[in-house]
Protein backbone atom coordinates (compact mmCIF):
# COMPACT_ATOMS: atom_id res chain seq x y z
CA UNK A 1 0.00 0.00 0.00
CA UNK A 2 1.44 3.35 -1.18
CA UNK A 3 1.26 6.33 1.17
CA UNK A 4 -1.77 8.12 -0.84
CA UNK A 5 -3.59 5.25 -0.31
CA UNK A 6 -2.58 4.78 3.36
CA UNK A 7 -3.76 8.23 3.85
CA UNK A 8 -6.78 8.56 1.90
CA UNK A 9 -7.70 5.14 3.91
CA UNK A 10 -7.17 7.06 7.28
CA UNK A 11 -9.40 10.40 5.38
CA UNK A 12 -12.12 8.09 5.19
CA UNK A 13 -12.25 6.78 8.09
CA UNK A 14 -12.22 9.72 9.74
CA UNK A 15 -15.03 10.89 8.05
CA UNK A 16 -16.94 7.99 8.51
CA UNK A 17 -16.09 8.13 12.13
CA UNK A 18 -17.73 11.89 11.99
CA UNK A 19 -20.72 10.53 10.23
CA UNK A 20 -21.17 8.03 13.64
CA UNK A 21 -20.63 10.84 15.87
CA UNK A 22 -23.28 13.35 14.59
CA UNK A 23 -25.50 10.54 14.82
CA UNK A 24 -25.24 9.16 17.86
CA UNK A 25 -27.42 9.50 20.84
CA UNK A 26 -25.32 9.05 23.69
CA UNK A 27 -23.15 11.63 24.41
CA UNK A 28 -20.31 8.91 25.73
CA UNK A 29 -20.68 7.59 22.31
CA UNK A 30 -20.75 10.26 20.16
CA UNK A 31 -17.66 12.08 22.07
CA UNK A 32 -15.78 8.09 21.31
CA UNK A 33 -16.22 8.64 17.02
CA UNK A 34 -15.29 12.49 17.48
CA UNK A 35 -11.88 11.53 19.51
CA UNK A 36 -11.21 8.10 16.97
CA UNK A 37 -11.83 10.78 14.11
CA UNK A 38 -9.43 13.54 15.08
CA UNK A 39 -6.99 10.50 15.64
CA UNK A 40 -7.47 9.30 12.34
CA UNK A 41 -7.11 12.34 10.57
CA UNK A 42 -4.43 13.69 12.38
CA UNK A 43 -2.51 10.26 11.23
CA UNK A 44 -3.04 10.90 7.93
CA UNK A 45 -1.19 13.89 8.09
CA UNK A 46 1.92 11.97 9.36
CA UNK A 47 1.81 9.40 7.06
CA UNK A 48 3.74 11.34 4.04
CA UNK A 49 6.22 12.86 7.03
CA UNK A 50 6.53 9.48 8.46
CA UNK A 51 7.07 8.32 4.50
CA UNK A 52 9.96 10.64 4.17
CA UNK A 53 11.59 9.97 7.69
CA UNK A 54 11.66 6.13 6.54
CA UNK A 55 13.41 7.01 3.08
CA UNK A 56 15.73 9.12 4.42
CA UNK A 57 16.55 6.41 6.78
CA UNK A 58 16.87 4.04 4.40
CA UNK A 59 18.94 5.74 2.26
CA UNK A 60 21.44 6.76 4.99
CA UNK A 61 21.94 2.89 5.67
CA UNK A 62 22.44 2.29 2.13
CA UNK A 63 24.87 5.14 2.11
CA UNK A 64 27.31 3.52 5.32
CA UNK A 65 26.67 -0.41 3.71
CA UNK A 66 28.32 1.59 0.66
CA UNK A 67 30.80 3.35 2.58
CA UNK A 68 31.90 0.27 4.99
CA UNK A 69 32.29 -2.27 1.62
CA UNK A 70 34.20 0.70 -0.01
CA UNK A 71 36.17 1.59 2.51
CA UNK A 72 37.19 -2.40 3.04
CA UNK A 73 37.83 -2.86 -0.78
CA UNK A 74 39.22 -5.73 -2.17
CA UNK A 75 41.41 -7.62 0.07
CA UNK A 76 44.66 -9.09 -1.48
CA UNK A 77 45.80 -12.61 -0.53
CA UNK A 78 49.10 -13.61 -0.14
C-alpha cells in the first residue's frame, strides 16, 4: 500500500467516524467517534512525514553499507 492510499484510507475513516458521531445518541458515544476521528485524521497527516523519515533512513543505511564495503575494498591474498 502506497502512502496516498494509506492516507486517503485514514481520510475516510475519519469521516466515517464523523458521520457516527453526529449521529449518535449518547453523548459517551458520540464524544468516542469524534476523539477516533481527530486520531485518524491527524494520522493521515503523518503518514507522508513518516514516508519521508523512513526514506531518508533508508537511504542513509544504504549510504554507510556503501561506505563500509568501499572503505574495506578488495582484500589481497598472499
Amino acid at each position: 500500500m502506497i502512502e496516498q492510499d494509506l492516507a486517503h484510507m485514514h481520510q475516510l475513516l475519519a469521516e466515517y467516524h464523523r458521520r457516527l458521531a453526529k449521529q449518535a445518541v449518547l453523548d459517551v458515544v458520540q464524544q468516542y467517534h469524534s476523539d477516533l476521528a481527530q486520531r485518524l485524521a491527524d494520522e493521515a497527516a503523518q503518514i507522508p512525514r513518516r514516508t519521508a523519515i523512513v526514506d531518508r533512513l533508508q537511504e542513509r543505511e544504504r549510504q554507510i553499507r556503501e561506505d563500509e564495503q568501499a572503505s574495506s575494498g578488495p582484500r589481497s591474498s598472499s
